[in-house]
C-alpha atoms as a PDB file:
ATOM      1  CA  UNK A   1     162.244  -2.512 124.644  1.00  0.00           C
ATOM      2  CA  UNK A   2     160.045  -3.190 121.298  1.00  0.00           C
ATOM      3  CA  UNK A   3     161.071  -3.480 117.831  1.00  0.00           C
ATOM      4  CA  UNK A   4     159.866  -1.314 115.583  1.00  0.00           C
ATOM      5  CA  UNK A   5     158.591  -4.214 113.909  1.00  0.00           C
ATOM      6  CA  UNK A   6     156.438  -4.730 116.725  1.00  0.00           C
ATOM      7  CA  UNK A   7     155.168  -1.579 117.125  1.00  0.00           C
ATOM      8  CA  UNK A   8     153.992  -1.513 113.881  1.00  0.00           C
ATOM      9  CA  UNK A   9     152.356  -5.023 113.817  1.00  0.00           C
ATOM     10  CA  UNK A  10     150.467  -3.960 117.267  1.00  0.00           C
ATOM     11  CA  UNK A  11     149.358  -0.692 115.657  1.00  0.00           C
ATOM     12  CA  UNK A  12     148.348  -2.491 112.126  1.00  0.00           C
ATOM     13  CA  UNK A  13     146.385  -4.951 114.748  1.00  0.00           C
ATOM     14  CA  UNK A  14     144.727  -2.353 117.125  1.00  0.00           C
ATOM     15  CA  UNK A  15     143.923  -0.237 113.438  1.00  0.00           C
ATOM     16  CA  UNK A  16     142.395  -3.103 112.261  1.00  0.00           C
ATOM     17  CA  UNK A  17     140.071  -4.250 115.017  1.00  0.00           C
ATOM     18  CA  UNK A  18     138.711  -0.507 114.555  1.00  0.00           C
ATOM     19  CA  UNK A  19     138.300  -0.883 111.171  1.00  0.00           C
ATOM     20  CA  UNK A  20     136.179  -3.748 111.529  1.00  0.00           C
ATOM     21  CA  UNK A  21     134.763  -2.462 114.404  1.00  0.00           C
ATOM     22  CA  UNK A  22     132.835   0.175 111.765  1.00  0.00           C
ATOM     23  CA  UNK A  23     132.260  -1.970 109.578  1.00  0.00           C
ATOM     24  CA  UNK A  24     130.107  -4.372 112.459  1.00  0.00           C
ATOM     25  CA  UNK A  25     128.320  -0.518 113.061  1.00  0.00           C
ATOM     26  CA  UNK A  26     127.288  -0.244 109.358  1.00  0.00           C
ATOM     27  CA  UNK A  27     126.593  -3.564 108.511  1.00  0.00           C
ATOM     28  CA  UNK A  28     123.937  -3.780 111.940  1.00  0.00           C
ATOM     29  CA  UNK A  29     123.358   0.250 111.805  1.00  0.00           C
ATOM     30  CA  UNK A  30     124.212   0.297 115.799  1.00  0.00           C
ATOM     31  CA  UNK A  31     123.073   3.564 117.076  1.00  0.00           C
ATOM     32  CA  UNK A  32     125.860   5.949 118.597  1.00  0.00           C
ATOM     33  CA  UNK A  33     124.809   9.541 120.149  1.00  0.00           C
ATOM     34  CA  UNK A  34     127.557  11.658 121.435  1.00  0.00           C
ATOM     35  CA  UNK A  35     124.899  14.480 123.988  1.00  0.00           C
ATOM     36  CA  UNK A  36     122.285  15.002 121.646  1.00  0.00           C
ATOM     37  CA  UNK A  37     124.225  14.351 118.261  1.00  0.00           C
ATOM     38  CA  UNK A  38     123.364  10.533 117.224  1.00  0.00           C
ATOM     39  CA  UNK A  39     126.208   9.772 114.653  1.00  0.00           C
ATOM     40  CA  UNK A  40     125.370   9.083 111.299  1.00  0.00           C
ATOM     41  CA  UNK A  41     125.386   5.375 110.089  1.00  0.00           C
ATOM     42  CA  UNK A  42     127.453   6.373 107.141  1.00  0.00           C
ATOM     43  CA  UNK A  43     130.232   7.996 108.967  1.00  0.00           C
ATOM     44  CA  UNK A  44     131.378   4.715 110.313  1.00  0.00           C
ATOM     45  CA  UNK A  45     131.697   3.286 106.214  1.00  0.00           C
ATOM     46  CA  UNK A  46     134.437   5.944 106.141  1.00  0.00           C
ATOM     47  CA  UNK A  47     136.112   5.270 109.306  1.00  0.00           C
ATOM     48  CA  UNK A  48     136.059   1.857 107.942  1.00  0.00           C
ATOM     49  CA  UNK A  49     138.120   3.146 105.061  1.00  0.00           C
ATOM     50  CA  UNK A  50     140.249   5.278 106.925  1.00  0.00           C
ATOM     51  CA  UNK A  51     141.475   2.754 109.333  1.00  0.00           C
ATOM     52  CA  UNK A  52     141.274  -0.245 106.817  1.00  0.00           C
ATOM     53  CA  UNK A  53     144.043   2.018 104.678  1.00  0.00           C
ATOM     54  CA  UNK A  54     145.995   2.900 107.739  1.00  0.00           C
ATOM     55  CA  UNK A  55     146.415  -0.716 109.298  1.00  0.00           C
ATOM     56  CA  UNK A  56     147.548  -1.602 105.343  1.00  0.00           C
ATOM     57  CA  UNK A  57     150.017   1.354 105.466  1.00  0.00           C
ATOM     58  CA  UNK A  58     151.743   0.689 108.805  1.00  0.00           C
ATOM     59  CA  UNK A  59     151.793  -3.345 108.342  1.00  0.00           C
ATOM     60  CA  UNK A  60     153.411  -2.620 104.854  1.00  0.00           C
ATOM     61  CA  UNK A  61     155.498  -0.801 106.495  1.00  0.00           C
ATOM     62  CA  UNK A  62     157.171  -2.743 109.357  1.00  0.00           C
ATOM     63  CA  UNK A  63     158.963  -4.808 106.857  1.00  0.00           C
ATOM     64  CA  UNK A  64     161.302  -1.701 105.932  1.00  0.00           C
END
């Protein structure tokens, strides 16, 4: 069975690969449409954020 330590490194990883994955999507304005809703450029700076935060939070985290 996992550590918790290791959970939480994994999950910092995996949030962090999404992170940057939004950032790639802003930076090169990839187009994403979901039916006929294209997703706004800008929404992706914000899931940047929100993950970038996140993956901080949980690594920080692991030590405790």
């Amino acid at each position: 069975m996992l550590k918790h330590q290791t959970i939480h490194l994994i999950v910092a990883v995996l949030l962090a690969v999404g992170s940057i994955a939004h950032l790639l999507r802003f930076i090169y304005g990839i187009p994403i449409t979901f039916g006929n809703w294209q997703v706004p450029v800008w929404l992706s700076f914000v899931g940047f954020l929100i993950a970038g935060y996140l993956s901080i939070i949980v690594y920080k985290s692991r030590k405790k």
